[in-house]
Protein backbone atom coordinates (compact mmCIF):
# COMPACT_ATOMS: atom_id res chain seq x y z
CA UNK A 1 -2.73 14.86 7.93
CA UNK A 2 -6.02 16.57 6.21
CA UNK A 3 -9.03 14.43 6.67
CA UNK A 4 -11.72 13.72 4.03
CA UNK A 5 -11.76 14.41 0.06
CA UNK A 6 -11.68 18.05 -0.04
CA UNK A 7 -8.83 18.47 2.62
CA UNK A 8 -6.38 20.99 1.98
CA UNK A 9 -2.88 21.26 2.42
CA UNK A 10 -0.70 23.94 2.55
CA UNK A 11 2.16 22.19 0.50
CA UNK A 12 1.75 22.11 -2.88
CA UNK A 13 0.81 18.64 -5.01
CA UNK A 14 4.22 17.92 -5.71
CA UNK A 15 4.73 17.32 -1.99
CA UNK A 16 1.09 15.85 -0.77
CA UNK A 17 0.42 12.21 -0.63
CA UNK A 18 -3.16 11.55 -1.31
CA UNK A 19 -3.67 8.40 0.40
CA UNK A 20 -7.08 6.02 0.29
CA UNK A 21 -7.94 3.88 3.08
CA UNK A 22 -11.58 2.16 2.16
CA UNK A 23 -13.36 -0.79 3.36
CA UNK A 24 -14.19 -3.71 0.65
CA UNK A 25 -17.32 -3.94 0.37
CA UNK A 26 -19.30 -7.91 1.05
CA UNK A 27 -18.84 -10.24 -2.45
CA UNK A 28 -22.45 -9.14 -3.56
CA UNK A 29 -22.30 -5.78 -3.71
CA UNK A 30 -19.70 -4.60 -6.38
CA UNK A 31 -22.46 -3.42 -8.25
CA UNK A 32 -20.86 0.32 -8.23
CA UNK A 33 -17.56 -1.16 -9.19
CA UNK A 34 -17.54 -2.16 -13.43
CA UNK A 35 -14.90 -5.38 -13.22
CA UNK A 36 -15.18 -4.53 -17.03
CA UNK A 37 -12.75 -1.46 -16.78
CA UNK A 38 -9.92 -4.06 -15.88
CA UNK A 39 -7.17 -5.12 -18.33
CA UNK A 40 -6.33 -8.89 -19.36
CA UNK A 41 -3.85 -9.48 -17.00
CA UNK A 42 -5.79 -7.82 -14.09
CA UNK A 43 -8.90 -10.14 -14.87
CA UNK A 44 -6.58 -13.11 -15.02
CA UNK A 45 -5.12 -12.41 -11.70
CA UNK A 46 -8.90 -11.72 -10.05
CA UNK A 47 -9.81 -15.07 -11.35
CA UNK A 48 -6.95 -16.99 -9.54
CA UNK A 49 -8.49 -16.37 -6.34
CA UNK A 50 -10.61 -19.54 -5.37
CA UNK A 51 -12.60 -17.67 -2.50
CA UNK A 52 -15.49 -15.28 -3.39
CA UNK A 53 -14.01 -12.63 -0.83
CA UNK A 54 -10.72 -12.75 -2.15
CA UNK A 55 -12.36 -12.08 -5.22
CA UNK A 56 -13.73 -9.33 -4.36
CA UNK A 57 -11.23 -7.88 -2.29
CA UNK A 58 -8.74 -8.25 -5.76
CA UNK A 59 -11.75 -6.52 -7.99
CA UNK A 60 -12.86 -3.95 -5.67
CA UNK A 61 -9.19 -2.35 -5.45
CA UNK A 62 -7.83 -2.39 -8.72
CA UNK A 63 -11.07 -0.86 -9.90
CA UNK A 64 -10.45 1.76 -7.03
CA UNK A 65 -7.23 2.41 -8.31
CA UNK A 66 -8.37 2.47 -12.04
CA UNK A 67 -10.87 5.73 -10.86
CA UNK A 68 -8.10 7.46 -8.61
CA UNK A 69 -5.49 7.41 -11.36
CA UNK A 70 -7.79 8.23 -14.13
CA UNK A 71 -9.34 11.38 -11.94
CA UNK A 72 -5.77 12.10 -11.72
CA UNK A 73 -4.56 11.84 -14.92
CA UNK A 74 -7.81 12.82 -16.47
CA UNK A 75 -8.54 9.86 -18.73
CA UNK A 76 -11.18 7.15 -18.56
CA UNK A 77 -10.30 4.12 -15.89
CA UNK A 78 -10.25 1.43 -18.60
CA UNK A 79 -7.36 3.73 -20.34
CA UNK A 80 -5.01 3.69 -17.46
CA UNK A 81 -2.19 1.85 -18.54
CA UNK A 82 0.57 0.03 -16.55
CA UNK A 83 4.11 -1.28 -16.53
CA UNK A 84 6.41 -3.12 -14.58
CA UNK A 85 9.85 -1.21 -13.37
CA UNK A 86 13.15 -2.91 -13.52
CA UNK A 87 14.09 -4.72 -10.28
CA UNK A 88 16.56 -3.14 -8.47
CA UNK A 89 17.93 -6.42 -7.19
CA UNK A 90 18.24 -8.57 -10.83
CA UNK A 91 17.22 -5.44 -13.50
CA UNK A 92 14.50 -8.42 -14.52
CA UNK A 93 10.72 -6.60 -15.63
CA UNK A 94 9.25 -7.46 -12.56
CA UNK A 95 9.79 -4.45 -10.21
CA UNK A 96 7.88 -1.44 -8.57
CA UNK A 97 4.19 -1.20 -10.64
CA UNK A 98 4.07 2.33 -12.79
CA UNK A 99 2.03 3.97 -14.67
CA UNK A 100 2.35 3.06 -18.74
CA UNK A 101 2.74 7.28 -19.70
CA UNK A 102 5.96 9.23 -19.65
CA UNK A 103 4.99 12.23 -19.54
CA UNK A 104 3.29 11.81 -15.72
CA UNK A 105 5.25 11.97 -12.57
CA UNK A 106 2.56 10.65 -10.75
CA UNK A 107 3.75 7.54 -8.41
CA UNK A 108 1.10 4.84 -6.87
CA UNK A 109 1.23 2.55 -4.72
CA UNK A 110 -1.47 -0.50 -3.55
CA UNK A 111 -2.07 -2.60 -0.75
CA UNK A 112 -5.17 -4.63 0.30
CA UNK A 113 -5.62 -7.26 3.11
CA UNK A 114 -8.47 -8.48 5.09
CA UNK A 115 -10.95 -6.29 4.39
CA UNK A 116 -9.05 -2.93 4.11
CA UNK A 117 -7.72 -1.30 0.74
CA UNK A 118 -5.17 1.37 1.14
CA UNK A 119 -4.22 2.90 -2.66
CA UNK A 120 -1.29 6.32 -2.03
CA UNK A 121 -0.55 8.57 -4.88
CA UNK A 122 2.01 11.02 -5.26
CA UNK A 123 4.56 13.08 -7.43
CA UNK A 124 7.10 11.21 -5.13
CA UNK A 125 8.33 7.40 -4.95
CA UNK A 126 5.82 6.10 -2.51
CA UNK A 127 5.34 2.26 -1.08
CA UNK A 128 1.98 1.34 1.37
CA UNK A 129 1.05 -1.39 2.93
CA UNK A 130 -1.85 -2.91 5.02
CA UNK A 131 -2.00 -5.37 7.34
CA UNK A 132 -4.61 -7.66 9.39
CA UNK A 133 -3.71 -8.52 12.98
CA UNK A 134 -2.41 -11.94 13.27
CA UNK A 135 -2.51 -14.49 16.02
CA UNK A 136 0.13 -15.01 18.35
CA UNK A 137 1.28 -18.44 16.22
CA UNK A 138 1.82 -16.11 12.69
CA UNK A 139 3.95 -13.71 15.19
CA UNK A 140 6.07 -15.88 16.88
CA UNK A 141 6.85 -17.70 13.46
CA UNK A 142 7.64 -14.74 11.19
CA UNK A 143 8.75 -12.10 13.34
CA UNK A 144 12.00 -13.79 14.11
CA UNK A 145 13.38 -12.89 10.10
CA UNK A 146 12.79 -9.34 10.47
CA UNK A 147 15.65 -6.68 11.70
CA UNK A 148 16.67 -7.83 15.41
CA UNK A 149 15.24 -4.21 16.87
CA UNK A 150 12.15 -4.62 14.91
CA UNK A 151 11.67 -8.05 16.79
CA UNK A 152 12.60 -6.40 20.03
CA UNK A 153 9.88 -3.98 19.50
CA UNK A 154 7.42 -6.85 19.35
CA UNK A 155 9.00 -8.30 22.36
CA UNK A 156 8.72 -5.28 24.63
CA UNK A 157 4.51 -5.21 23.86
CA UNK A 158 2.55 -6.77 26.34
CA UNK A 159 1.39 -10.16 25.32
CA UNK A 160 -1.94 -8.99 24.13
CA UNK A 161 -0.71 -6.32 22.41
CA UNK A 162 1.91 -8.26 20.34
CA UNK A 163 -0.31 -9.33 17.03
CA UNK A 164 -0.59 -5.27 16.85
CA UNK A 165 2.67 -4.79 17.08
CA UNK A 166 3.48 -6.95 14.98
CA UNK A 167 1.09 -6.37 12.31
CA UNK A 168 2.83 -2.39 12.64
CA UNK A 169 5.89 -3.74 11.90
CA UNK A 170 5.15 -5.93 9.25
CA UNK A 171 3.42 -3.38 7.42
CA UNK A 172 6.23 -0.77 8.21
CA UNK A 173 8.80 -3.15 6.23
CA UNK A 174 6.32 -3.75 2.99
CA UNK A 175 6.01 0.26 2.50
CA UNK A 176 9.15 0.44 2.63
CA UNK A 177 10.57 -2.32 0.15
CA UNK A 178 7.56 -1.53 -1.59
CA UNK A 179 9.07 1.79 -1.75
CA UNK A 180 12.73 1.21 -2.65
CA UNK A 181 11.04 -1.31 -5.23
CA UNK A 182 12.64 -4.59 -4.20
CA UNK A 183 9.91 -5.90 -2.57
CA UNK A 184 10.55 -9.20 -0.72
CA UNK A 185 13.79 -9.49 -2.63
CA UNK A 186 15.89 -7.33 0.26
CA UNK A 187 16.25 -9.55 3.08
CA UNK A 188 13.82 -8.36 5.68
CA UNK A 189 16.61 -8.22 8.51
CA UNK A 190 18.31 -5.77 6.87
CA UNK A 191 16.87 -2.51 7.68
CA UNK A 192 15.03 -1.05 11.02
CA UNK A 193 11.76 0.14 10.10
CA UNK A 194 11.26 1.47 13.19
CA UNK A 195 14.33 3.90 12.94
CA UNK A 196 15.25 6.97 10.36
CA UNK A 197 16.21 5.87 7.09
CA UNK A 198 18.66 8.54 5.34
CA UNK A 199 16.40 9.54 2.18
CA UNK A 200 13.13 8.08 3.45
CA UNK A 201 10.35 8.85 5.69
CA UNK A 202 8.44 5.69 7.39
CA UNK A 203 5.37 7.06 8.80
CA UNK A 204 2.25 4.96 10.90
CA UNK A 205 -1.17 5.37 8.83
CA UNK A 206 -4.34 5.33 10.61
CA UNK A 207 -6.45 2.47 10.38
CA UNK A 208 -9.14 0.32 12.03
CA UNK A 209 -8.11 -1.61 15.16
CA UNK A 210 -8.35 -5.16 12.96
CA UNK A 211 -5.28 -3.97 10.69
CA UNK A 212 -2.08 -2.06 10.68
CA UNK A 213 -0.71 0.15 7.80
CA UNK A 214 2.17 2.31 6.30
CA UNK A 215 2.99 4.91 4.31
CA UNK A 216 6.81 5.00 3.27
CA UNK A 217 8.19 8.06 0.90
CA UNK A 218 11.25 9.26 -0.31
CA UNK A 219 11.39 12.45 0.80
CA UNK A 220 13.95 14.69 3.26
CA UNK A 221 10.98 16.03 5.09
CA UNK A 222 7.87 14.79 6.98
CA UNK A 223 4.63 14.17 3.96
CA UNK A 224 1.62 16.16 4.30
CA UNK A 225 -0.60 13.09 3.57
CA UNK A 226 -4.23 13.18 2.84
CA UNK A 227 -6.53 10.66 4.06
CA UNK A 228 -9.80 10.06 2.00
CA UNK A 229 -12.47 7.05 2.32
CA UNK A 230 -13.77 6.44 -0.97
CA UNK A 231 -12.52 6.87 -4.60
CA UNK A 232 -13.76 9.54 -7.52
């Protein structure tokens, strides 16, 4: 991995994963973040949120993602454009999120939870995830649907380790449907994140000790994946 905004790579941008991993910022100070540059349906999904926080959390990365995609693609955030792909499970217009402009190849994905945003962009299909740490009563009752090595993974950590593990996990399976663009439509015991996937690479992001995340991308060969800590 290359560390920090200007971190080079010696793969070229076809093959590097530019990947964000920010904190959100408390309710009160978006100030450096115009809500204004979001579309219709972006504002209507913001204001469904009934906690300030959540609010903010929604706000703070979409306008994030607005200024990475625009730097990218060289146009002003509030002219990003996006679309829905068809779902791989029932072809209905509700599948992986694109970008609205054929002539890119430029992939994105999103992910935001507790108070960590992580946004990866690429010239490959790309899914991330982030997750907080749960309890030990969220582990015990979700971990049983995932695949049965996955929940032996979780098993074998020590008791105090096990919202960790799980959290890795979790966030391990959400790149990767994210990915594959199903989403939570593939049953979640039917593949083991935790093991090689022919076609895809699953690979452990860093983050702060409070969450987990993931980066998964299809790709025959490890990413060269840079981290950076605040958007254009």
């Amino acid at each position: 991995m290359n560390g920090g905004p200007g971190g080079g790579s010696a793969a070229g941008r076809g093959d590097e994963i530019s990947v964000w991993s920010m904190g959100v910022p408390p309710a009160g100070e978006l100030g450096g973040y115009d809500l204004r540059v979001l579309d219709a349906e972006e504002r209507r999904r913001m204001a469904r949120y009934r906690r300030a926080e959540d609010r903010a959390r929604y706000g703070f990365a979409h306008v994030a993602l607005r200024r990475i995609l625009a730097a990218r693609l060289d146009v002003a955030p509030r002219a990003v454009r996006f679309r829905r792909e068809p779902c791989p499970v029932c072809a209905g217009p509700h599948g992986r999120p694109a970008l609205d402009a054929p002539s890119t190849r430029t992939r994105f994905s999103l992910s935001h939870r507790g108070q960590r945003v992580l946004i990866a962009v690429a010239e490959r299909t790309v899914g991330v995830d982030v997750e907080a740490v749960p309890g030990g009563t969220t582990v015990t009752g979700v971990a049983r649907a995932l695949h049965p090595a996955e929940r032996a993974a979780i098993e074998a950590a020590p008791p105090a380790g096990r919202g960790a593990a799980f959290a890795r996990a979790w966030a391990r399976k959400e790149a990767y449907l994210k990915g594959i663009g199903t989403g939570l439509g593939r049953g979640l015991g039917e593949d083991d994140t935790g093991a090689p996937i022919p076609g895809w690479r699953v690979v452990d992001l860093p983050v702060d000790e409070a969450h987990a995340a993931a980066l998964a991308v299809r790709s025959p060969r490890p990413p060269a994946i840079s981290m950076r800590h605040s958007p254009p």
